[in-house]
PDB file of N, CA and C in Angstrom:
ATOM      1  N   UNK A   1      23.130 -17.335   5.609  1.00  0.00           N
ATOM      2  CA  UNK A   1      23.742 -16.045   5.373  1.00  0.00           C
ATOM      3  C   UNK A   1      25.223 -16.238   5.056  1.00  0.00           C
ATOM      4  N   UNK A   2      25.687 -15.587   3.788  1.00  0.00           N
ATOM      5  CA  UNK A   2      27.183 -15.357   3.475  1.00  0.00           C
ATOM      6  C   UNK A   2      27.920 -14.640   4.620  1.00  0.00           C
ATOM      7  N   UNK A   3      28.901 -14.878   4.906  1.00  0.00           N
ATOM      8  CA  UNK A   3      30.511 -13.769   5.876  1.00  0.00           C
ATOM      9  C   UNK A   3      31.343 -14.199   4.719  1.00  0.00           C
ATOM     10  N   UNK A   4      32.080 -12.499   5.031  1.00  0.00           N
ATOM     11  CA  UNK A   4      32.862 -12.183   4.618  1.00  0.00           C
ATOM     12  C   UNK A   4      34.266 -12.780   5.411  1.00  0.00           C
ATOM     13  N   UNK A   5      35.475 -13.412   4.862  1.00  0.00           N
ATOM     14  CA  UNK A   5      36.327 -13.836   5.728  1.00  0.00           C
ATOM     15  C   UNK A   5      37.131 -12.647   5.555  1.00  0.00           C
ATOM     16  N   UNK A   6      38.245 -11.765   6.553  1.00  0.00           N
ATOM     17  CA  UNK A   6      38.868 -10.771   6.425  1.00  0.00           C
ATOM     18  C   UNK A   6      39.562 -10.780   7.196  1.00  0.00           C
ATOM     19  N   UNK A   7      40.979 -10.623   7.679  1.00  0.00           N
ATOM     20  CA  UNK A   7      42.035 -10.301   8.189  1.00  0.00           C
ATOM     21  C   UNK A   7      42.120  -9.083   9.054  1.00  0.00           C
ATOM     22  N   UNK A   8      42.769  -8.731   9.451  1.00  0.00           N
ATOM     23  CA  UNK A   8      42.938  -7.578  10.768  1.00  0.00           C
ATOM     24  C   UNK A   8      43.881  -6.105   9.588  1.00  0.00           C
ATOM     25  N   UNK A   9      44.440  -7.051   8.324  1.00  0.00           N
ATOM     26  CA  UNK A   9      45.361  -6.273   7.378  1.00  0.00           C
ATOM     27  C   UNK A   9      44.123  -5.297   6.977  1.00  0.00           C
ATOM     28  N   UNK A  10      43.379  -6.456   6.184  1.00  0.00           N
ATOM     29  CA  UNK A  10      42.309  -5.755   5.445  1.00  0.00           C
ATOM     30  C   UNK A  10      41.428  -5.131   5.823  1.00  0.00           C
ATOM     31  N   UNK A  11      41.161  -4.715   7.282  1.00  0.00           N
ATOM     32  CA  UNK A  11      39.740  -4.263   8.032  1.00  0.00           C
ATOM     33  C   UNK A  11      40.256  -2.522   7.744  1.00  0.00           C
ATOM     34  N   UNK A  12      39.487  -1.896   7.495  1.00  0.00           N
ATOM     35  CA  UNK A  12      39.300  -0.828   7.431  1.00  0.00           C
ATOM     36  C   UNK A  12      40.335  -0.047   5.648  1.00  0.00           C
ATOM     37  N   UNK A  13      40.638  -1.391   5.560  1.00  0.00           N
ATOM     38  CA  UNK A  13      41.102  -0.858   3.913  1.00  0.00           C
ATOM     39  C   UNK A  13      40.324  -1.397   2.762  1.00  0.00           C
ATOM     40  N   UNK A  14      39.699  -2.476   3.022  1.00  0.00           N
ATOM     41  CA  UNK A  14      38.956  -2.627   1.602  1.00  0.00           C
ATOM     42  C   UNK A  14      37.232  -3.229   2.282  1.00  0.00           C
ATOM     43  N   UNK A  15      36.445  -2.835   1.613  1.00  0.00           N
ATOM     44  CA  UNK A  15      35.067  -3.044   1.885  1.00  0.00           C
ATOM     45  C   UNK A  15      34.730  -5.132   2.343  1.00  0.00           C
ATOM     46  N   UNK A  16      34.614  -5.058   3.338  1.00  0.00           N
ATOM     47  CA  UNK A  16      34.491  -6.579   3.347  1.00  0.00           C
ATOM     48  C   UNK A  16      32.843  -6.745   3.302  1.00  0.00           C
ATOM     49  N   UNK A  17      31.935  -5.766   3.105  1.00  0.00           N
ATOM     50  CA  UNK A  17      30.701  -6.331   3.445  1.00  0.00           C
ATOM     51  C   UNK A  17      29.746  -5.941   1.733  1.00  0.00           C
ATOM     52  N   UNK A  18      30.270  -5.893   1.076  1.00  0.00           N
ATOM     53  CA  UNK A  18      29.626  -6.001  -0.469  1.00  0.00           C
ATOM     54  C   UNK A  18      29.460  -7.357  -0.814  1.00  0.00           C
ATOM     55  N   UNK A  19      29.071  -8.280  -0.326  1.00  0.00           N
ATOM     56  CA  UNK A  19      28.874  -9.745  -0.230  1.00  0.00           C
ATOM     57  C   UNK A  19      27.863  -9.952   0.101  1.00  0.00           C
ATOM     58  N   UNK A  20      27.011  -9.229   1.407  1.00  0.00           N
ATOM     59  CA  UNK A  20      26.318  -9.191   1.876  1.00  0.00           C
ATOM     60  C   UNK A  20      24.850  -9.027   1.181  1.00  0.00           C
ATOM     61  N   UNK A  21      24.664  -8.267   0.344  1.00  0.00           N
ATOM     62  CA  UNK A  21      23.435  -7.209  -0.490  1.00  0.00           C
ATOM     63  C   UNK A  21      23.036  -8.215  -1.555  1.00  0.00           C
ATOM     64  N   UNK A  22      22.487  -9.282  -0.971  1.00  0.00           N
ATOM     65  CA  UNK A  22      21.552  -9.706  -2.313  1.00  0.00           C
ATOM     66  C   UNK A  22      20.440 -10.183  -1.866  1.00  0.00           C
ATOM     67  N   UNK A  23      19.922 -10.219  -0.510  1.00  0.00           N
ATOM     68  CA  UNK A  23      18.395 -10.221   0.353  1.00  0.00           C
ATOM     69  C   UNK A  23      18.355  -8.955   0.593  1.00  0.00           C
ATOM     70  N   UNK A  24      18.297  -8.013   0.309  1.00  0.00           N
ATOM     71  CA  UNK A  24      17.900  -6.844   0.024  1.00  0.00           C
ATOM     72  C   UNK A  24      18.200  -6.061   1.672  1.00  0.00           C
ATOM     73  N   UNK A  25      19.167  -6.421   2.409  1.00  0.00           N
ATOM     74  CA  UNK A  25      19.905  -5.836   3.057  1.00  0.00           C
ATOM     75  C   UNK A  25      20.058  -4.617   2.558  1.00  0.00           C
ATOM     76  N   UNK A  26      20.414  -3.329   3.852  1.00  0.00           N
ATOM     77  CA  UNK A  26      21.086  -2.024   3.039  1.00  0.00           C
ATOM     78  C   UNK A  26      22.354  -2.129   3.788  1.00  0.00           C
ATOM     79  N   UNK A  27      23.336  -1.004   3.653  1.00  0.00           N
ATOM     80  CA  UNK A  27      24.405  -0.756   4.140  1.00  0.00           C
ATOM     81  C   UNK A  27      24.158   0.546   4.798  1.00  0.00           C
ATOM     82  N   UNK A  28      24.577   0.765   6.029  1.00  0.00           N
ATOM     83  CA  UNK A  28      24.496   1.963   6.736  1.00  0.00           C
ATOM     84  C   UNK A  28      25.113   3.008   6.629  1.00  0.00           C
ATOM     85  N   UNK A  29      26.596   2.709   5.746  1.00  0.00           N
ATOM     86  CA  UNK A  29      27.560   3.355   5.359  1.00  0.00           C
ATOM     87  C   UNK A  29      27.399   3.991   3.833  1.00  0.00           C
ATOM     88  N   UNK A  30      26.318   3.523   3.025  1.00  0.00           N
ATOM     89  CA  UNK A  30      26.386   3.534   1.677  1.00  0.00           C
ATOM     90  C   UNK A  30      26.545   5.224   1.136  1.00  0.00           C
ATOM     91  N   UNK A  31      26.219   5.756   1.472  1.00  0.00           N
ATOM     92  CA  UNK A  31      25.742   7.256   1.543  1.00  0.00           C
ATOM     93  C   UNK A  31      27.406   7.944   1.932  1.00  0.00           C
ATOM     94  N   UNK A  32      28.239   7.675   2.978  1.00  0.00           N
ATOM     95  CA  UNK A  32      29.550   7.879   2.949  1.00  0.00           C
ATOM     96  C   UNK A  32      30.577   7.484   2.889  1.00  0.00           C
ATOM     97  N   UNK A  33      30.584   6.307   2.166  1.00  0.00           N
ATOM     98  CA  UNK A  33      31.422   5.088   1.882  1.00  0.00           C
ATOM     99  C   UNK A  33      32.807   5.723   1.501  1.00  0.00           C
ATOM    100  N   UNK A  34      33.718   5.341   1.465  1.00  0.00           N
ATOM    101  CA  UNK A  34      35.098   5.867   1.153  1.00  0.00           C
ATOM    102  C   UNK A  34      35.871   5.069   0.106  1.00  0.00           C
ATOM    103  N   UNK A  35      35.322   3.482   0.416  1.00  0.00           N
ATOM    104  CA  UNK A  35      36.001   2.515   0.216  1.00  0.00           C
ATOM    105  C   UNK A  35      35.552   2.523  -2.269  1.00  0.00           C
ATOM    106  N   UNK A  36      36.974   2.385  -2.214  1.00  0.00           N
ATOM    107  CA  UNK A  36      37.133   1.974  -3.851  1.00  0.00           C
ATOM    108  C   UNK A  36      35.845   1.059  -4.156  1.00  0.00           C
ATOM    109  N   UNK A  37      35.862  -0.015  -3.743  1.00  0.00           N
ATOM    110  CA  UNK A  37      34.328  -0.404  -4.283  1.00  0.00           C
ATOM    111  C   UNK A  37      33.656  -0.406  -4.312  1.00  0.00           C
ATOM    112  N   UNK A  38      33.271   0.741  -4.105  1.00  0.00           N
ATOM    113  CA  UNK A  38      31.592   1.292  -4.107  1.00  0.00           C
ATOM    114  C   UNK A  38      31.124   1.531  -5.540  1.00  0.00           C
ATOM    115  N   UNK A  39      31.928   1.821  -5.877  1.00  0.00           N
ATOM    116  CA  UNK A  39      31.423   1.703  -7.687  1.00  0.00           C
ATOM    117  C   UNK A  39      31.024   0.105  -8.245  1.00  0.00           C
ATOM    118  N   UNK A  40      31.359  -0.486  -7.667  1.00  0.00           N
ATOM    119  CA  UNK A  40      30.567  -1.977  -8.303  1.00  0.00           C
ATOM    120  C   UNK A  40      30.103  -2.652  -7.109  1.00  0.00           C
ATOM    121  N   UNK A  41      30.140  -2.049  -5.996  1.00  0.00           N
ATOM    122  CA  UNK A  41      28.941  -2.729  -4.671  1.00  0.00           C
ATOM    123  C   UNK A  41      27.902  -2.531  -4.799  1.00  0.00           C
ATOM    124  N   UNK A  42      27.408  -3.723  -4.131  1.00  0.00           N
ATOM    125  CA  UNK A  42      26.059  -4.546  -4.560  1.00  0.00           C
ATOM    126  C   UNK A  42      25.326  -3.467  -3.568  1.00  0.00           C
ATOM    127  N   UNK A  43      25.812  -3.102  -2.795  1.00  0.00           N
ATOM    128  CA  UNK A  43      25.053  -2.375  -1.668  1.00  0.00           C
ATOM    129  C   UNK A  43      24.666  -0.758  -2.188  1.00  0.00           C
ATOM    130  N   UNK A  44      25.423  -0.440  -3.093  1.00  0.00           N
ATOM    131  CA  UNK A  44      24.467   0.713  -3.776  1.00  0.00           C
ATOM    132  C   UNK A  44      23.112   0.557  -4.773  1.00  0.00           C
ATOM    133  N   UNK A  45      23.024  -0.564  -5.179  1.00  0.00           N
ATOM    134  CA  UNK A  45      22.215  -1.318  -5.750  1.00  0.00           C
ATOM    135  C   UNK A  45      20.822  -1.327  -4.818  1.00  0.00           C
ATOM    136  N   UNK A  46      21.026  -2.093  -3.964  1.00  0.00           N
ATOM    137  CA  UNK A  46      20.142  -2.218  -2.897  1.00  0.00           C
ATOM    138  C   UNK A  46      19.611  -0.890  -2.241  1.00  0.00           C
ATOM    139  N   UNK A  47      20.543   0.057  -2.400  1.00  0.00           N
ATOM    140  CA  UNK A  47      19.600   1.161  -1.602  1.00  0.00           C
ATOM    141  C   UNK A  47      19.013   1.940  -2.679  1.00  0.00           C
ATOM    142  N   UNK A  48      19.574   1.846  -4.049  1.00  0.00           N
ATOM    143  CA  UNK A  48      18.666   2.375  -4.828  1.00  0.00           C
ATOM    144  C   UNK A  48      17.592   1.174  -5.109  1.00  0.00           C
ATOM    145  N   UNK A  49      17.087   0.297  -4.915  1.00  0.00           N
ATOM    146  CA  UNK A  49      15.991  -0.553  -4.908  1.00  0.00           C
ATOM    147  C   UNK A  49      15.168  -0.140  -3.741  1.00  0.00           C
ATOM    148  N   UNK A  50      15.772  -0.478  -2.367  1.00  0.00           N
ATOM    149  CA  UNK A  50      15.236   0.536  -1.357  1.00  0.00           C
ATOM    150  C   UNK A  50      14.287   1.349  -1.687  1.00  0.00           C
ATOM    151  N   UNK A  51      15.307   2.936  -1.928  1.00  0.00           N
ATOM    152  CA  UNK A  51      14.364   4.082  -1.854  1.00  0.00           C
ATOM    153  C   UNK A  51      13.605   4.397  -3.218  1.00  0.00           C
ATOM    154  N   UNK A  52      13.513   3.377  -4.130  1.00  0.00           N
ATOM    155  CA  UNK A  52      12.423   3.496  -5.177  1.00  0.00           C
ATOM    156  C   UNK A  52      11.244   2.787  -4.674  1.00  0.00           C
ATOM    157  N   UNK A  53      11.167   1.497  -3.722  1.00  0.00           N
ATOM    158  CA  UNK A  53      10.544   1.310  -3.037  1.00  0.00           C
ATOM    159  C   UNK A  53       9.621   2.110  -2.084  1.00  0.00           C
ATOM    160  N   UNK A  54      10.426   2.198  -1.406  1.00  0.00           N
ATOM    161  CA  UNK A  54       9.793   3.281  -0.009  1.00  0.00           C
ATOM    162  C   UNK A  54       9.510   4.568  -0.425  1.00  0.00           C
ATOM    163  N   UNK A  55       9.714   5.192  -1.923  1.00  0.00           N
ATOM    164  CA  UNK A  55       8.755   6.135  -2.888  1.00  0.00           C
ATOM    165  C   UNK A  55       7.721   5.534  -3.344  1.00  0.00           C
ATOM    166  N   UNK A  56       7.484   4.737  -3.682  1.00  0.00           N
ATOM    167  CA  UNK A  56       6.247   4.008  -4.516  1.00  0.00           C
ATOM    168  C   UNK A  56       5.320   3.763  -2.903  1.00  0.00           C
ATOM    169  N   UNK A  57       5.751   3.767  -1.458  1.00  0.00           N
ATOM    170  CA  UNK A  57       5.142   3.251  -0.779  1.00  0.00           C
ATOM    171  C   UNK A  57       4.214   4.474   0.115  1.00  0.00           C
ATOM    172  N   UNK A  58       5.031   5.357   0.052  1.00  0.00           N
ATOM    173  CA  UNK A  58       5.074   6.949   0.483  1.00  0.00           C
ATOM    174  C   UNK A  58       4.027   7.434   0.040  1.00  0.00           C
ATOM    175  N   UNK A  59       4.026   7.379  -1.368  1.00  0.00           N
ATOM    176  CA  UNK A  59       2.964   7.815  -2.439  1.00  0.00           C
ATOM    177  C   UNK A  59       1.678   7.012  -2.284  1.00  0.00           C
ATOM    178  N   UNK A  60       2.259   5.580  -2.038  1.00  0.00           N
ATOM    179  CA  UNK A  60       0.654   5.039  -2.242  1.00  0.00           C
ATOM    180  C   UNK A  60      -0.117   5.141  -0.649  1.00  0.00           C
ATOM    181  N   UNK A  61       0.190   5.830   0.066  1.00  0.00           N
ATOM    182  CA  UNK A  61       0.082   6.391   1.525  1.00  0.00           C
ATOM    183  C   UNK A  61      -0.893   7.582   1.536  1.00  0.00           C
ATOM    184  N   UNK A  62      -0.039   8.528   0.858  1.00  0.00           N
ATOM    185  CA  UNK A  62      -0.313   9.621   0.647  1.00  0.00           C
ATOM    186  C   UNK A  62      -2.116   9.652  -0.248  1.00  0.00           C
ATOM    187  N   UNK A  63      -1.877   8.804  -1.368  1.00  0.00           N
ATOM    188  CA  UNK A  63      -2.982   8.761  -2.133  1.00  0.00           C
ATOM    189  C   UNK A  63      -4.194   8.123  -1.258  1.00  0.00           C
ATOM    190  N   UNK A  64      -3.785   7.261  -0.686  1.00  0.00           N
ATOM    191  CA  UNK A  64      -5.115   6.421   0.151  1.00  0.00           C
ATOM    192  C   UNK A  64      -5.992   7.444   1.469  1.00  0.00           C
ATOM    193  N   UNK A  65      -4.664   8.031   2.126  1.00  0.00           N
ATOM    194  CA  UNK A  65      -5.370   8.990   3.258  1.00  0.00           C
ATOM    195  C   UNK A  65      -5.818  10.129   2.361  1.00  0.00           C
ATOM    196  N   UNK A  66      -5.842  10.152   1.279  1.00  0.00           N
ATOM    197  CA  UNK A  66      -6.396  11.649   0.048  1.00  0.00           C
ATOM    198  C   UNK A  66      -7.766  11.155  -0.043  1.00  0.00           C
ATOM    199  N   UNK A  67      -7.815  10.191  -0.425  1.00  0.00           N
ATOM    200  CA  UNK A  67      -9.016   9.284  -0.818  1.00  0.00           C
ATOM    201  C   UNK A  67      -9.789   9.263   0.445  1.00  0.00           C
ATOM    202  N   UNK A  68      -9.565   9.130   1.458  1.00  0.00           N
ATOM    203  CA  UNK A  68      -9.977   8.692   3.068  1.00  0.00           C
ATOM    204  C   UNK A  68     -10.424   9.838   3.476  1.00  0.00           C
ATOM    205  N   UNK A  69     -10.056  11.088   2.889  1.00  0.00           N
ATOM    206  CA  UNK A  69     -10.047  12.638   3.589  1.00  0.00           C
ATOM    207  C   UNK A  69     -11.807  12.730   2.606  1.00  0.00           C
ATOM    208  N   UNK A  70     -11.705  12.367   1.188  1.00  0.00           N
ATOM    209  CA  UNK A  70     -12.460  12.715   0.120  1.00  0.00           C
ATOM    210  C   UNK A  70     -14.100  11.777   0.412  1.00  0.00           C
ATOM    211  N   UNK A  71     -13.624  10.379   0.850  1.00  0.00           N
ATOM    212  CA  UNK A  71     -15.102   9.881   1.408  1.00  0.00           C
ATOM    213  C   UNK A  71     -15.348  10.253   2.417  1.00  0.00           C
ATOM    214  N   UNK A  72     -14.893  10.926   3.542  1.00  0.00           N
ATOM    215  CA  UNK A  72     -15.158  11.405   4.869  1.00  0.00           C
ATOM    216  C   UNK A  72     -15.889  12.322   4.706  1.00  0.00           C
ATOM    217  N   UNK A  73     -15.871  13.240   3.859  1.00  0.00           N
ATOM    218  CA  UNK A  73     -16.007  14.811   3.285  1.00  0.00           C
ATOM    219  C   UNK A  73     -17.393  14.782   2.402  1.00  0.00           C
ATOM    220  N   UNK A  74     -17.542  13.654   1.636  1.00  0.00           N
ATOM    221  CA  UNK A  74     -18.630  12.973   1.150  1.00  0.00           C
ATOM    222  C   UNK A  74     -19.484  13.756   0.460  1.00  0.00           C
TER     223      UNK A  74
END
């Protein structure tokens, strides 16, 4: 695993954890991020991979217990 090296200057002024997001990690913050680089963090990336994911997974959920309801019903 990558760390970020960061100073006590830089903590809470510039994003030290956009380093992090390329094992498909999310960020907990991504959603209210403040920080300037969120426009080219990797970590918005990842949560839109995320939740296109966990839609495609939702759905294929949804369709199987449809199917499960439909042979039960027979």
């Amino acid at each position: 695993m990558k760390h970020a090296i960061i100073s006590s200057k830089d903590l809470g002024k510039n994003c030290w954890l956009a380093c992090r997001f390329t094992d498909g990690s999310r960020c907990q913050r991504v959603m209210h991020c403040r920080y300037p680089e969120k426009k080219t963090c990797r970590a918005v990336i990842a949560e839109i991979d995320y939740l296109r994911n966990e839609s495609k997974r939702l759905v294929s959920d949804i369709n199987n217990k449809i199917d499960k309801l439909i042979k039960e019903r027979g």
